[in-house]
Protein backbone atom coordinates (compact mmCIF):
# COMPACT_ATOMS: atom_id res chain seq x y z
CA UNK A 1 0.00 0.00 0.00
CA UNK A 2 1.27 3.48 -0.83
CA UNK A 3 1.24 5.88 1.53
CA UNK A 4 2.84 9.63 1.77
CA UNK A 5 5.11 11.11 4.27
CA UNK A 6 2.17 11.16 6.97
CA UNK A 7 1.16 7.62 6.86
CA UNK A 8 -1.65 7.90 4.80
CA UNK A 9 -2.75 5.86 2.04
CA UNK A 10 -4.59 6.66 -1.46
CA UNK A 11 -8.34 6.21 -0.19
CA UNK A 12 -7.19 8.80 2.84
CA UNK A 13 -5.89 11.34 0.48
CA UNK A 14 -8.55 11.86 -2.06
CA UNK A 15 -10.98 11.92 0.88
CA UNK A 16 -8.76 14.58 1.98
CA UNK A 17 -9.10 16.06 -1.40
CA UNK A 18 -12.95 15.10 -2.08
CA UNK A 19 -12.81 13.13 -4.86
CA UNK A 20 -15.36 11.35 -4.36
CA UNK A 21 -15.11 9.66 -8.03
CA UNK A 22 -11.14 8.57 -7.13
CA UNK A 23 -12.66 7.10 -3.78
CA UNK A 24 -15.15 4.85 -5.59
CA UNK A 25 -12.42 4.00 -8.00
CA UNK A 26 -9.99 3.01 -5.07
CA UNK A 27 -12.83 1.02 -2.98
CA UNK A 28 -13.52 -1.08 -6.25
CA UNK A 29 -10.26 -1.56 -7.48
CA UNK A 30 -7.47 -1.50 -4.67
CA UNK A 31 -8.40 -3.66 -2.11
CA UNK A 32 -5.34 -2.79 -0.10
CA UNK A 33 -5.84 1.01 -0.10
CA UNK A 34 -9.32 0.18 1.69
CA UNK A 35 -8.86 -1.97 4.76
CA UNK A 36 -11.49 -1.54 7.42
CA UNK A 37 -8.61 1.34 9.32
CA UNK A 38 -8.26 2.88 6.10
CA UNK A 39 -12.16 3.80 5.47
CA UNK A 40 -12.13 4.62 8.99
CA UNK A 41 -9.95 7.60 8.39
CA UNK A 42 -10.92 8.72 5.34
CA UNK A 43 -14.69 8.93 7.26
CA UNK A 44 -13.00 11.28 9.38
CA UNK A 45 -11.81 13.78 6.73
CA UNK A 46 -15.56 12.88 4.80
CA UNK A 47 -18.77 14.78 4.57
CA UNK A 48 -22.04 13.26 5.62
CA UNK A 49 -22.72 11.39 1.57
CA UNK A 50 -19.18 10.18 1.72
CA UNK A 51 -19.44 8.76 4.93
CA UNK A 52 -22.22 7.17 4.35
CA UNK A 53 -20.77 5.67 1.40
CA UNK A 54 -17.54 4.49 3.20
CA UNK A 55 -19.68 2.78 5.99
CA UNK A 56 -21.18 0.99 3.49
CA UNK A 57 -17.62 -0.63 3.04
CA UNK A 58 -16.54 -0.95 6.65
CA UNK A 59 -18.76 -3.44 8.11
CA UNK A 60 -19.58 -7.21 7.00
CA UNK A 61 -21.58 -6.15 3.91
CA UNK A 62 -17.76 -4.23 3.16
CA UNK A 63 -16.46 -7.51 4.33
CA UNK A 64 -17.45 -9.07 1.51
CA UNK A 65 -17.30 -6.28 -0.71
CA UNK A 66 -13.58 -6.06 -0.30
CA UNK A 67 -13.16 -9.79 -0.50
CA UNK A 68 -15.16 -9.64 -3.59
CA UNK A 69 -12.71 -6.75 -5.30
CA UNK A 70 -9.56 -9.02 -4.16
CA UNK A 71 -10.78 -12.19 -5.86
CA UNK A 72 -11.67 -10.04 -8.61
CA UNK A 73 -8.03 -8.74 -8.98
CA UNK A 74 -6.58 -12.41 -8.60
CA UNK A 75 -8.75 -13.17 -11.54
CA UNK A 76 -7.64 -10.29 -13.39
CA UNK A 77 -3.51 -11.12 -12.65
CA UNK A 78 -4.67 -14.56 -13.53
CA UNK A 79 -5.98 -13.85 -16.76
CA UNK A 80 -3.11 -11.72 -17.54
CA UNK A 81 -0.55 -13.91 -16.90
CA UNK A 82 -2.46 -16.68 -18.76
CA UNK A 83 -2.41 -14.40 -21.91
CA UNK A 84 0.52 -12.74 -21.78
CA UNK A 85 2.89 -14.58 -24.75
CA UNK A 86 5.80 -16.25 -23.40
CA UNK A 87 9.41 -15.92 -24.65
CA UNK A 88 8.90 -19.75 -26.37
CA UNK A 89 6.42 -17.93 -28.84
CA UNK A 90 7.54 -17.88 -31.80
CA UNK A 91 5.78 -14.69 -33.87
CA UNK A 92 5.52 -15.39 -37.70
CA UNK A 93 6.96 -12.56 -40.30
CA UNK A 94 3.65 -10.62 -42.40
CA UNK A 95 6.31 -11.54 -45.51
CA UNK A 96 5.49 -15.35 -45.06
């Protein structure tokens, strides 16, 4: 997890910032930017929607939101790897 020189994370800073867009993003997408600690700070810097929002991914329903967005990325890296061409493939010249 990134975090700047005060210890805080990506889903803390653009609460900080209210983007409120870039904090969806991060909840959906980087599920270790938005442990349970995490949303708990960035409810502190949050206005009333946001908060609401966040709490929505702090308790069990978040639970298995966040587990949900983690297997999702393993599936992703999975697929990726799975497609990526390996050094064995051999690429055919256009001129054949």
């Amino acid at each position: 997890d990134v975090k700047d020189e005060n210890g805080d994370n990506l889903l803390v800073l653009a609460a900080r910032e209210k983007q409120s867009a870039t904090v969806d993003w991060i909840l959906e997408t980087i599920p270790e930017a938005s442990t349970r600690d995490c949303i708990e700070a960035a409810m502190k810097l949050s206005d009333r929607k946001e908060r609401s929002k966040l709490a929505k991914w702090k308790g069990s329903e978040g639970a298995s939101r966040r587990r949900l967005v983690q297997e999702n990325l393993e599936l992703r890296r999975q697929l990726k790897t799975e497609t990526e061409p390996t050094k064995e493939t051999n690429y055919e010249s256009a001129s054949d």
